[in-house]
Each structure stands twice: as structure tokens, then as C-alpha cells.
C-alpha atoms as a PDB file:
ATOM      1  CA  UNK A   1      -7.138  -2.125 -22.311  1.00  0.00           C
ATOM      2  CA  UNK A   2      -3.862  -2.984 -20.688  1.00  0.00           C
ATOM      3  CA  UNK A   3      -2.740  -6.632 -21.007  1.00  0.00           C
ATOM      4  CA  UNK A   4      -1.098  -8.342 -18.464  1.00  0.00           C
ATOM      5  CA  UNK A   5      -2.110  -9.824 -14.669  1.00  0.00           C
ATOM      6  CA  UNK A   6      -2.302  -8.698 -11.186  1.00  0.00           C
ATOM      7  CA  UNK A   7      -0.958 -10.933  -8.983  1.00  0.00           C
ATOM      8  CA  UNK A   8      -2.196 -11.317  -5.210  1.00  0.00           C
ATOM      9  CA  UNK A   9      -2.111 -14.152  -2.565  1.00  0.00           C
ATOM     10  CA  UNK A  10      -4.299 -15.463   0.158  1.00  0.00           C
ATOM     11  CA  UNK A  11      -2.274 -14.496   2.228  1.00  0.00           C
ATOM     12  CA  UNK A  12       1.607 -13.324   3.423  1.00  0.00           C
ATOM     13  CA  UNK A  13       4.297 -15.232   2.082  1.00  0.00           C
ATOM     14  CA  UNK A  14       2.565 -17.538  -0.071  1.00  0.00           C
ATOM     15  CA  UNK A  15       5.161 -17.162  -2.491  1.00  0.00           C
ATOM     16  CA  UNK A  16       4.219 -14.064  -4.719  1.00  0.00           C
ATOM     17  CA  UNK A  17       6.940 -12.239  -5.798  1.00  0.00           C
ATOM     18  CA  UNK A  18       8.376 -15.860  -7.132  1.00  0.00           C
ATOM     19  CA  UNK A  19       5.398 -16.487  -9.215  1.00  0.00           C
ATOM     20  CA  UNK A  20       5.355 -12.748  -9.916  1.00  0.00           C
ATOM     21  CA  UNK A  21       8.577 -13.284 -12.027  1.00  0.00           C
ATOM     22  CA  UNK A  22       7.921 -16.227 -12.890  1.00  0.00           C
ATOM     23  CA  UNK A  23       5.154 -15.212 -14.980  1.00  0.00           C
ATOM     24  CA  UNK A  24       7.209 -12.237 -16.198  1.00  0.00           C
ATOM     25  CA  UNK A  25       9.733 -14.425 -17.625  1.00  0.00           C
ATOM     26  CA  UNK A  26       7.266 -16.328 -19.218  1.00  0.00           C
ATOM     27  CA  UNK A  27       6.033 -13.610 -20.801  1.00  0.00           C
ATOM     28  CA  UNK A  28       9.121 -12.491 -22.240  1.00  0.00           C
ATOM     29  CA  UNK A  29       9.873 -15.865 -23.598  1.00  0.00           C
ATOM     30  CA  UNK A  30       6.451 -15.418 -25.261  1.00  0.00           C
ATOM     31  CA  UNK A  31       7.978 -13.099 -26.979  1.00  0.00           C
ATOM     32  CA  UNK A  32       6.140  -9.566 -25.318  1.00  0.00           C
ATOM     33  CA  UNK A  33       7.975  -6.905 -23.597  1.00  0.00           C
ATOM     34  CA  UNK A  34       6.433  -6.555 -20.254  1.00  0.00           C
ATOM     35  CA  UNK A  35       6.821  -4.001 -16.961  1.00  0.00           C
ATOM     36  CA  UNK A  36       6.957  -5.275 -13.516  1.00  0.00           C
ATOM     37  CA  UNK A  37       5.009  -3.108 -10.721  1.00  0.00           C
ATOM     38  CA  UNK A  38       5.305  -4.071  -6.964  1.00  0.00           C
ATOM     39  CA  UNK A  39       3.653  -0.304  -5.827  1.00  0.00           C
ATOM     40  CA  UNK A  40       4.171  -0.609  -2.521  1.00  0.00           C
ATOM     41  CA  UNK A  41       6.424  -2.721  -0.423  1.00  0.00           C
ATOM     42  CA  UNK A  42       6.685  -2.839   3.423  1.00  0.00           C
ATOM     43  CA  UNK A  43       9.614  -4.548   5.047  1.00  0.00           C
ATOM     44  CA  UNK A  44      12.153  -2.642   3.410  1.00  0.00           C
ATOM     45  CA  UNK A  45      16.222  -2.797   4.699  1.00  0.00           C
ATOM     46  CA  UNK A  46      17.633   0.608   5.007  1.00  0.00           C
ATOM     47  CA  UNK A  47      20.308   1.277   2.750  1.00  0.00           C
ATOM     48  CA  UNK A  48      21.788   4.633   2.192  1.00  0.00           C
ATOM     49  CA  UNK A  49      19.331   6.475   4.157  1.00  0.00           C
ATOM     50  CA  UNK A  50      16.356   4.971   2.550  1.00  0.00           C
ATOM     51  CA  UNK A  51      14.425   1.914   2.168  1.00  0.00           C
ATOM     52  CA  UNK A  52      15.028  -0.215  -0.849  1.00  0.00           C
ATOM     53  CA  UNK A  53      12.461  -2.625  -2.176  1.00  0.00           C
ATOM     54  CA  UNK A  54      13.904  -5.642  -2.739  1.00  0.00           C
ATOM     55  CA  UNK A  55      10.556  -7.448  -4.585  1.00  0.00           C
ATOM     56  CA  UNK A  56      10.609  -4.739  -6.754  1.00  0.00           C
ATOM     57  CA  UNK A  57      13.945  -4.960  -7.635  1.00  0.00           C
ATOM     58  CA  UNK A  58      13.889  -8.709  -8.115  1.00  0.00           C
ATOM     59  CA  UNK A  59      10.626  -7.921 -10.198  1.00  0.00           C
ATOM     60  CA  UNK A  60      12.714  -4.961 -12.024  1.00  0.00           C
ATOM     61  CA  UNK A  61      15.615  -7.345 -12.746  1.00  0.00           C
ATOM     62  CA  UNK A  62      13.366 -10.361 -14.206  1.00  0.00           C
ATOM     63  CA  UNK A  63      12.044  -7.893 -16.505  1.00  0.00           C
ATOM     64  CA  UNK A  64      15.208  -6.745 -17.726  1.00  0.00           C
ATOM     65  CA  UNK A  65      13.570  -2.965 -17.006  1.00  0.00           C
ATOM     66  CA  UNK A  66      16.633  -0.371 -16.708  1.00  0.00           C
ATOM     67  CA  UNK A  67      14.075   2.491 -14.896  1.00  0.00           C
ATOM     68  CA  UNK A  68      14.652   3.347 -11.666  1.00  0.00           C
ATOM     69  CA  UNK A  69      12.969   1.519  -8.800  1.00  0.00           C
ATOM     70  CA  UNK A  70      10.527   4.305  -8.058  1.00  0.00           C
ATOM     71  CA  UNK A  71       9.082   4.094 -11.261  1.00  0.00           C
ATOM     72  CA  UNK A  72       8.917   0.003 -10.166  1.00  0.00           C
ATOM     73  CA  UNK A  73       7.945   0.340  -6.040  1.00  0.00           C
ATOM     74  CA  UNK A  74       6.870   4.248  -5.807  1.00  0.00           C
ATOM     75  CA  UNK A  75       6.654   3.655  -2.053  1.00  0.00           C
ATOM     76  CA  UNK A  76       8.714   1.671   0.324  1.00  0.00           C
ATOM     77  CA  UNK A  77       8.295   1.500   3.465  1.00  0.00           C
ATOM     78  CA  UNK A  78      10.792  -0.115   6.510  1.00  0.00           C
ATOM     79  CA  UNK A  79       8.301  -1.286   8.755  1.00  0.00           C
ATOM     80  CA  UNK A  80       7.292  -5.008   8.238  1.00  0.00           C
ATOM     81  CA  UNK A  81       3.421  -3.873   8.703  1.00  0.00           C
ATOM     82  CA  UNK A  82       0.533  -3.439   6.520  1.00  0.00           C
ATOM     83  CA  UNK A  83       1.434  -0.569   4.372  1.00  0.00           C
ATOM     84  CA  UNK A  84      -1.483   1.809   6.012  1.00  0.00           C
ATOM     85  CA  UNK A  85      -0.054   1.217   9.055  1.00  0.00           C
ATOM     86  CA  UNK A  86       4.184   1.212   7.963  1.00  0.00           C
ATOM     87  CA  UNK A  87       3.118   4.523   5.744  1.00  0.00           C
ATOM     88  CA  UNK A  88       1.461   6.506   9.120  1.00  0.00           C
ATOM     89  CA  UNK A  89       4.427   5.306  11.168  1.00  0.00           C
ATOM     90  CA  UNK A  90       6.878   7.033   8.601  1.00  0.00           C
ATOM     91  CA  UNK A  91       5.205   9.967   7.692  1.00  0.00           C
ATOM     92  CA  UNK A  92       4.249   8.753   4.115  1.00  0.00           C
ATOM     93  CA  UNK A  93       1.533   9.354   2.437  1.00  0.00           C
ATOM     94  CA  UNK A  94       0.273   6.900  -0.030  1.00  0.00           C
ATOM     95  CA  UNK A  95      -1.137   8.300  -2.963  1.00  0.00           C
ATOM     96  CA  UNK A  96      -3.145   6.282  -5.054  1.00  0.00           C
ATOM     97  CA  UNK A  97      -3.413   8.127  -8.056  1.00  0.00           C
ATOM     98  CA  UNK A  98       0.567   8.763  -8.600  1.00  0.00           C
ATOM     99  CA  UNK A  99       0.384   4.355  -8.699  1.00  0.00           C
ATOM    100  CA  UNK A 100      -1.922   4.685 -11.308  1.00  0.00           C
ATOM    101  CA  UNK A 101      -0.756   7.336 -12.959  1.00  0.00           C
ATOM    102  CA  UNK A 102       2.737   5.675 -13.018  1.00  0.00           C
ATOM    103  CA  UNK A 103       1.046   2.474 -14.142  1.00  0.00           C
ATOM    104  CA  UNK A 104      -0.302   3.637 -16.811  1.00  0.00           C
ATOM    105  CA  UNK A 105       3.271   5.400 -17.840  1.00  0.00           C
ATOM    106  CA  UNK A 106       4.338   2.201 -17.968  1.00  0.00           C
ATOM    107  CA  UNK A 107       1.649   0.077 -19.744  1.00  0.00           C
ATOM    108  CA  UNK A 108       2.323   2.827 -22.366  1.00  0.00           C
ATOM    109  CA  UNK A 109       5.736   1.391 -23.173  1.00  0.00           C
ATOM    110  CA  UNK A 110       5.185  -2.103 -23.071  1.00  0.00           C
ATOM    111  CA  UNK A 111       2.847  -5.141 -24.138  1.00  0.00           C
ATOM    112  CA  UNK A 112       2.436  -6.336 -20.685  1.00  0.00           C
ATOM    113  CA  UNK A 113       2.052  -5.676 -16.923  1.00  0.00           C
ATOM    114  CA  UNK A 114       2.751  -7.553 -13.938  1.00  0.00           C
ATOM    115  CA  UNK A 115       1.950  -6.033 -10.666  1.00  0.00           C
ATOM    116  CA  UNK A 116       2.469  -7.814  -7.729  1.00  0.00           C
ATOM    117  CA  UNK A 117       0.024  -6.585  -4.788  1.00  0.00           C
ATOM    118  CA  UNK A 118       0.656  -6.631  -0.709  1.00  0.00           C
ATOM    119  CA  UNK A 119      -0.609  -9.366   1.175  1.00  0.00           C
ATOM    120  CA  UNK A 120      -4.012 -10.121   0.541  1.00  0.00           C
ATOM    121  CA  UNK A 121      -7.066  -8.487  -0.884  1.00  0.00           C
ATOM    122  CA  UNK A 122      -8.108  -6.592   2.168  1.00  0.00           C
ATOM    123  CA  UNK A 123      -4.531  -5.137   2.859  1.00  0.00           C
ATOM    124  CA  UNK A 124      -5.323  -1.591   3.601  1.00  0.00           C
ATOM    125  CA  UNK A 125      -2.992   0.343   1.468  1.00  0.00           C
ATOM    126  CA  UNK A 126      -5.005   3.782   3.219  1.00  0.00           C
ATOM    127  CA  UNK A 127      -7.615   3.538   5.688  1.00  0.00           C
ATOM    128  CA  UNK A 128     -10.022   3.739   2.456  1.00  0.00           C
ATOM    129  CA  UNK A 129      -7.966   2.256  -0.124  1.00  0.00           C
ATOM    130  CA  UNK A 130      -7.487  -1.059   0.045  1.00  0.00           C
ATOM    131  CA  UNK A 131      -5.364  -4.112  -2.073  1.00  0.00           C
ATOM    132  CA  UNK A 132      -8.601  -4.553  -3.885  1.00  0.00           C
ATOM    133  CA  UNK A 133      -9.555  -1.233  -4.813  1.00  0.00           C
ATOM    134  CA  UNK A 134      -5.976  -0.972  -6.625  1.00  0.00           C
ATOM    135  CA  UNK A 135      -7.042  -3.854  -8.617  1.00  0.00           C
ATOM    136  CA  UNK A 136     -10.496  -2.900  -9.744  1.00  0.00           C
ATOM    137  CA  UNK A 137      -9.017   0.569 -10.844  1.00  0.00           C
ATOM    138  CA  UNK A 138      -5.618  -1.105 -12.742  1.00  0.00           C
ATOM    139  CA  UNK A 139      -8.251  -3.314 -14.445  1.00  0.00           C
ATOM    140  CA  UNK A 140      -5.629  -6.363 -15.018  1.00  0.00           C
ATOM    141  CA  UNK A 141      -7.184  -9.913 -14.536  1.00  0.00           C
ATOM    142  CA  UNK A 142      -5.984 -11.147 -11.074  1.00  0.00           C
ATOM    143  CA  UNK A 143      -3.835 -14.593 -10.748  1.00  0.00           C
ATOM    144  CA  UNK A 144      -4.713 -15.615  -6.732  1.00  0.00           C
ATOM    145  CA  UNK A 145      -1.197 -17.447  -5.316  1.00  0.00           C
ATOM    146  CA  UNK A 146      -2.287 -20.030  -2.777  1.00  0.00           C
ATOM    147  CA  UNK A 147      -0.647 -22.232  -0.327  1.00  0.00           C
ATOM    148  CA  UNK A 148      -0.629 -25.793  -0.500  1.00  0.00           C
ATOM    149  CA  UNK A 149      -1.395 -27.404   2.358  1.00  0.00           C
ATOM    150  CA  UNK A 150      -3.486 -27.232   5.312  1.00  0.00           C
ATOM    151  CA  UNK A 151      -6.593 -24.049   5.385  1.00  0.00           C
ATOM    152  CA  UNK A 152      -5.460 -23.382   1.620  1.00  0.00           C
ATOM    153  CA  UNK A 153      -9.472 -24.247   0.780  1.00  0.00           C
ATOM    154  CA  UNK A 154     -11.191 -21.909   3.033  1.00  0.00           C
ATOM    155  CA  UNK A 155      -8.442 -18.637   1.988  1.00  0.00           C
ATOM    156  CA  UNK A 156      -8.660 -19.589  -0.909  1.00  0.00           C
ATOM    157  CA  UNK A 157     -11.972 -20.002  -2.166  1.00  0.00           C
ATOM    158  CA  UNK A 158     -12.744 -16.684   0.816  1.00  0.00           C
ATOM    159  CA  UNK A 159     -10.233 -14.179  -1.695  1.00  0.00           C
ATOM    160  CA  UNK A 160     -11.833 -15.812  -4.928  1.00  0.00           C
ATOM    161  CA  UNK A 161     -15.273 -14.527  -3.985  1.00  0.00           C
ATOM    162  CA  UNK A 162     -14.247 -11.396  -2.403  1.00  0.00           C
ATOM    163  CA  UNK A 163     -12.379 -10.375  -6.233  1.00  0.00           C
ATOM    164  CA  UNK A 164     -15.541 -11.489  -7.808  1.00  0.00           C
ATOM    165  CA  UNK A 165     -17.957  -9.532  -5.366  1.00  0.00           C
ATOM    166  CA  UNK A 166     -15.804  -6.586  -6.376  1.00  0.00           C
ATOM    167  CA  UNK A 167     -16.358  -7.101  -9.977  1.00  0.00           C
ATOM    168  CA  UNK A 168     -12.077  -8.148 -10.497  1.00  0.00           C
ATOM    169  CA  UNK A 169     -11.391 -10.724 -13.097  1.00  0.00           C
ATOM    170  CA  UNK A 170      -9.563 -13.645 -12.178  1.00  0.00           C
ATOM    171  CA  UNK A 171      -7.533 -15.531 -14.549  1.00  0.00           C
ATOM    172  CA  UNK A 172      -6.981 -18.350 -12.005  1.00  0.00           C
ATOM    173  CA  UNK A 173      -5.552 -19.471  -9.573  1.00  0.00           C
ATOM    174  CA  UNK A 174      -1.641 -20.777  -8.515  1.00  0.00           C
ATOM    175  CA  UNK A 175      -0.616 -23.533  -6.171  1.00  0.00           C
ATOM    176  CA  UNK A 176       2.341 -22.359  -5.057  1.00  0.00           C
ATOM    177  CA  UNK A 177       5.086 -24.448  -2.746  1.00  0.00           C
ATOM    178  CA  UNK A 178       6.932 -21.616  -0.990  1.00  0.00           C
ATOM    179  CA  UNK A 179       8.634 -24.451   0.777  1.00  0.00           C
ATOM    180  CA  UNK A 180      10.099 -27.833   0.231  1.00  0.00           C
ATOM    181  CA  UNK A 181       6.979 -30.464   0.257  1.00  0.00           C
ATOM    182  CA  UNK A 182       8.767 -33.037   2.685  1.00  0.00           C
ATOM    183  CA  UNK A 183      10.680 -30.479   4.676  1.00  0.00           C
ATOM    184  CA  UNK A 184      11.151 -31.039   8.710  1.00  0.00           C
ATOM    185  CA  UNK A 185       8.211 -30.368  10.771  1.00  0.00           C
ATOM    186  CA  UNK A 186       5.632 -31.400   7.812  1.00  0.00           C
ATOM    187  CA  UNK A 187       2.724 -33.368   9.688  1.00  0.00           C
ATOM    188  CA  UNK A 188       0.690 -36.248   8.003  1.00  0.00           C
ATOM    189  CA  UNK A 189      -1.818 -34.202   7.415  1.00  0.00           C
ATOM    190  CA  UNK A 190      -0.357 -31.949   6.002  1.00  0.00           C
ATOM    191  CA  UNK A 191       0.721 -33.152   3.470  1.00  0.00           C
ATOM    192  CA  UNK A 192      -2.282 -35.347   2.638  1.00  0.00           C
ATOM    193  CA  UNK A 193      -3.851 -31.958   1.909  1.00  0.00           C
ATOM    194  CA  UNK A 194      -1.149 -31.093  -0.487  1.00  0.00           C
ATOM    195  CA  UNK A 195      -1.754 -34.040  -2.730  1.00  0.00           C
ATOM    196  CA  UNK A 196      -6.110 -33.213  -2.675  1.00  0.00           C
ATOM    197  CA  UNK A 197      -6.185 -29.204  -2.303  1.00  0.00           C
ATOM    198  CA  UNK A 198      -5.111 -29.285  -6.309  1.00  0.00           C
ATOM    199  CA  UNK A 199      -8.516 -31.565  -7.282  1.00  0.00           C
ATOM    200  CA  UNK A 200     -10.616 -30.314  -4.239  1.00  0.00           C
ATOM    201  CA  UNK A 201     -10.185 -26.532  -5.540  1.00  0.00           C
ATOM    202  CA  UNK A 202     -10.849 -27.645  -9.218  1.00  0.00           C
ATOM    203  CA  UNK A 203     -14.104 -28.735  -8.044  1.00  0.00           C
ATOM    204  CA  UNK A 204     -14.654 -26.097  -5.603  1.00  0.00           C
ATOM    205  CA  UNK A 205     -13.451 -22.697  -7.366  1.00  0.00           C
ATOM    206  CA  UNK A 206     -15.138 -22.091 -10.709  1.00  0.00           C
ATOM    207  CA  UNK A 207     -11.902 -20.727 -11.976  1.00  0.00           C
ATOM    208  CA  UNK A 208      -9.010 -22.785 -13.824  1.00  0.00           C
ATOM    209  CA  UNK A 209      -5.957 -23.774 -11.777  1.00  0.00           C
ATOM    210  CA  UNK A 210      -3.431 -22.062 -14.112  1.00  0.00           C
ATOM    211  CA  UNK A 211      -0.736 -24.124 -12.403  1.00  0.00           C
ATOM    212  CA  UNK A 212       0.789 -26.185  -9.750  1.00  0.00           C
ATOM    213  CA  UNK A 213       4.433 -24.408  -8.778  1.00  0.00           C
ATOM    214  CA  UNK A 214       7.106 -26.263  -7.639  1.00  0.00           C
ATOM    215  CA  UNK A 215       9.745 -24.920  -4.928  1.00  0.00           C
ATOM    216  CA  UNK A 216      12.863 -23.236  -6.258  1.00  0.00           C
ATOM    217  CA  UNK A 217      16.296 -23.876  -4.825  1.00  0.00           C
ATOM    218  CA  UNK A 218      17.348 -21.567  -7.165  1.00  0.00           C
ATOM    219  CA  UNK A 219      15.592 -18.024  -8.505  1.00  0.00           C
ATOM    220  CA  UNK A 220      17.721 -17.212 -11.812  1.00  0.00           C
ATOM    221  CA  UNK A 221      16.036 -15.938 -14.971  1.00  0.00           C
ATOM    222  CA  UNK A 222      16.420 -19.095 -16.314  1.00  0.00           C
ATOM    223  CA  UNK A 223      15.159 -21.229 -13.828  1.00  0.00           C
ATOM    224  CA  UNK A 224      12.035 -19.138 -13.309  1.00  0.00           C
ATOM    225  CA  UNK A 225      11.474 -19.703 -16.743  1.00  0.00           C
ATOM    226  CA  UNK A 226      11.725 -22.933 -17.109  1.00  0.00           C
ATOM    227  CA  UNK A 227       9.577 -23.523 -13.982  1.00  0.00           C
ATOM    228  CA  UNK A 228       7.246 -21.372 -15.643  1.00  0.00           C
ATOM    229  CA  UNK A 229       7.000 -22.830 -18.961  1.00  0.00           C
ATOM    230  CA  UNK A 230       6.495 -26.621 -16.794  1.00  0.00           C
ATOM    231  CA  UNK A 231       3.929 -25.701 -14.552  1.00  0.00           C
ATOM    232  CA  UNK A 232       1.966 -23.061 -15.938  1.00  0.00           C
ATOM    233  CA  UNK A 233      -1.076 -23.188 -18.219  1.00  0.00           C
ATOM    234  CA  UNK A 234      -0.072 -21.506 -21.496  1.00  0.00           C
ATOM    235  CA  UNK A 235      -3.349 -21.463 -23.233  1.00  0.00           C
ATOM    236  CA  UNK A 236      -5.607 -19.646 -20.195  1.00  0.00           C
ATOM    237  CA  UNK A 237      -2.639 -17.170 -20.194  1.00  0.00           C
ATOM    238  CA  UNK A 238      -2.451 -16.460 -23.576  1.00  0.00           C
ATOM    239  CA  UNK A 239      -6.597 -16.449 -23.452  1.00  0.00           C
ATOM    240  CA  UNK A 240      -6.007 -12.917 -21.382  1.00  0.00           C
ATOM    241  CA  UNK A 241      -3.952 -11.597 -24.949  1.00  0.00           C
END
């Protein structure tokens, strides 16, 4: 069985592609050689005359992988939509089993995965092929990347039961700040629910909280690993090996 994680969010923008790397740098400072996947990636810049993925190149570059980005982001698409939706508007079709047959190419090569998903869970990749299904047929435990603040509890603990229902394993679960805690326009309220969502969801989830991330000025190598190494939970990763 392949070793490594799958990494989704609640929702858009909750910081993915960040932890994504994060955890692949961790890896590597574990000491395992590991393959970053982002298959598909919407909201592509044209360069050149095509779209370039610039997740999966971030992902690429964190794990010091010299393929080319196809072999990284097989399909990437310019429209900032759902990729069901981005993919009919170009006139791509999304195969799922070149992903997986690249995936497991990869897994070949290396002791570990990381594949960063699109969106959330119920992200329709096709009209029958969604987010989820890509997980359940990869088979890599999932890590969930969740806001912190305000309506992180209901999204939260809503994709946690919708993996399970689907028969996914999830190593856990990651607080992640996308943004700087006290930055303008933070209510109150806000951010009293960003010091209780951490203990609320311990109580709530039935999974571990693998870690509390911080916000990152800056995105180097090592920066993401020394976040990484801070706020992660070593032990519940290293369970997954």
C-alpha cells in the first residue's frame, strides 16, 4: 500500500497547498523521498499558450522532483471554476484513470505521496467523479485543512463525516491560519472562535488534531519546514508509516 496523505480542505483557500508542502518537507527531513501530486488545478495564468499550475509547481519544487509538471498537475485548467465546470468550458476531458495511473507511476519511485485535492470533498472533478471518489481510489489517509475562525465547526466536522461515510481514512485534521490572526477587519468574535475551535473540535471530531499552523510571511523550504516540524504532530504522522 502506498504511504503518504491526501490532503483536502473544508473548503477554498483554507490554506492547502501551504500545508501541502509543508508536510512534504517534513517528510523529507524525515528522511523519505516523497512525490507531490496536485492532479488537477483550476485557476491557471496563461503562459506560453498554456496554463501553468502554479500549486503544482510550488508542490514540485518543495519536493525537489525534477519531472515535468504534467507528471505533477496532468490537467490545468484557466478558468477559476470547479474543475468539471473549467474542464467543459475548455474542451478538456478529465480522465480519471490517467491520475491514477500516473499516481501510481509515481508512488513506484518514491516512499511517499502527497496529493493535494481541489476544494472540498464534493468538488466535482466530472459530473460523476468527484474530489472524494479520487481519494477512496488513491487509498492515502486524508489530512482535512480547516479554517480557524468563525463556521470552522460545522465544515469541519460536515467533511469529516462525509470521508468517513465514504469509507476514506483520515489521519486528522489541520488548523490552518491562511491569514494573520489580528489582521484588519478581524471581529471579536472572531477571533474568540480562534482561541476555542482548537479544544471544541478535539472534543467534537473523533480524530486527532495533527496540528495547529501558524501563518507564513515567508514560504521557503526552510521555513515550511521548520513550521512543520513546530506545529505538526510527529508521532500520528509517522503512525501512517
Amino acid at each position: 500500500m502506498t504511504k503518504g496523505f491526501f490532503i483536502t480542505g473544508t473548503d477554498t483557500g483554507v490554506g492547502k497547498t501551504i500545508v501541502a508542502a509543508a508536510l512534504i518537507r517534513f517528510l523529507r527531513w524525515m528522511g523519505f523521498s516523497v512525490c507531490a501530486m496536485k492532479p488537477v488545478e483550476s485557476g491557471c495564468v496563461r503562459k506560453g499558450g498554456a496554463p501553468v499550475p502554479s500549486d503544482g509547481i510550488f508542490l514540485r519544487d518543495a519536493a525537489g522532483m525534477s519531472l515535468d509538471i504534467s507528471e505533477v498537475t496532468p490537467y490545468a485548467l484557466e478558468a477559476p471554476l470547479a474543475p468539471m465546470v473549467a474542464s467543459n468550458l475548455e474542451g478538456v476531458r478529465i480522465e480519471p484513470e490517467r491520475i491514477k495511473r500516473i499516481f501510481s507511476g509515481l508512488a513506484e519511485k518514491y516512499d511517499a505521496a502527497v496529493v493535494e485535492g481541489v476544494g472540498g470533498l464534493l468538488v466535482p472533478i466530472r459530473r460523476d467523479y468527484f474530489v472524494l471518489d479520487l481519494i477512496v481510489d488513491l487509498g492515502l489517509p486524508v489530512v482535512i485543512v480547516a479554517r480557524p475562525g468563525l463556521g470552522t465547526i460545522n465544515h469541519t466536522l460536515l467533511t469529516l463525516r462525509c470521508a468517513l461515510g465514504a469509507g476514506a481514512r483520515v489521519a486528522g485534521i489541520v488548523i490552518n491560519h491562511p491569514e494573520e490572526a489580528d489582521g484588519p477587519g478581524k471581529a471579536a468574535a472572531d477571533g474568540l472562535a480562534l482561541r476555542t475551535n482548537p479544544d471544541v473540535l478535539r472534543q467534537l471530531a473523533g480524530v486527532p488534531i495533527i496540528g495547529v499552523f501558524p501563518h507564513l510571511a515567508e514560504t521557503s523550504g526552510p521555513a515550511l519546514e521548520r513550521a512543520a516540524a513546530a506545529s505538526l504532530d510527529r508521532d500520528r504522522l509517522m503512525s501512517f508509516f
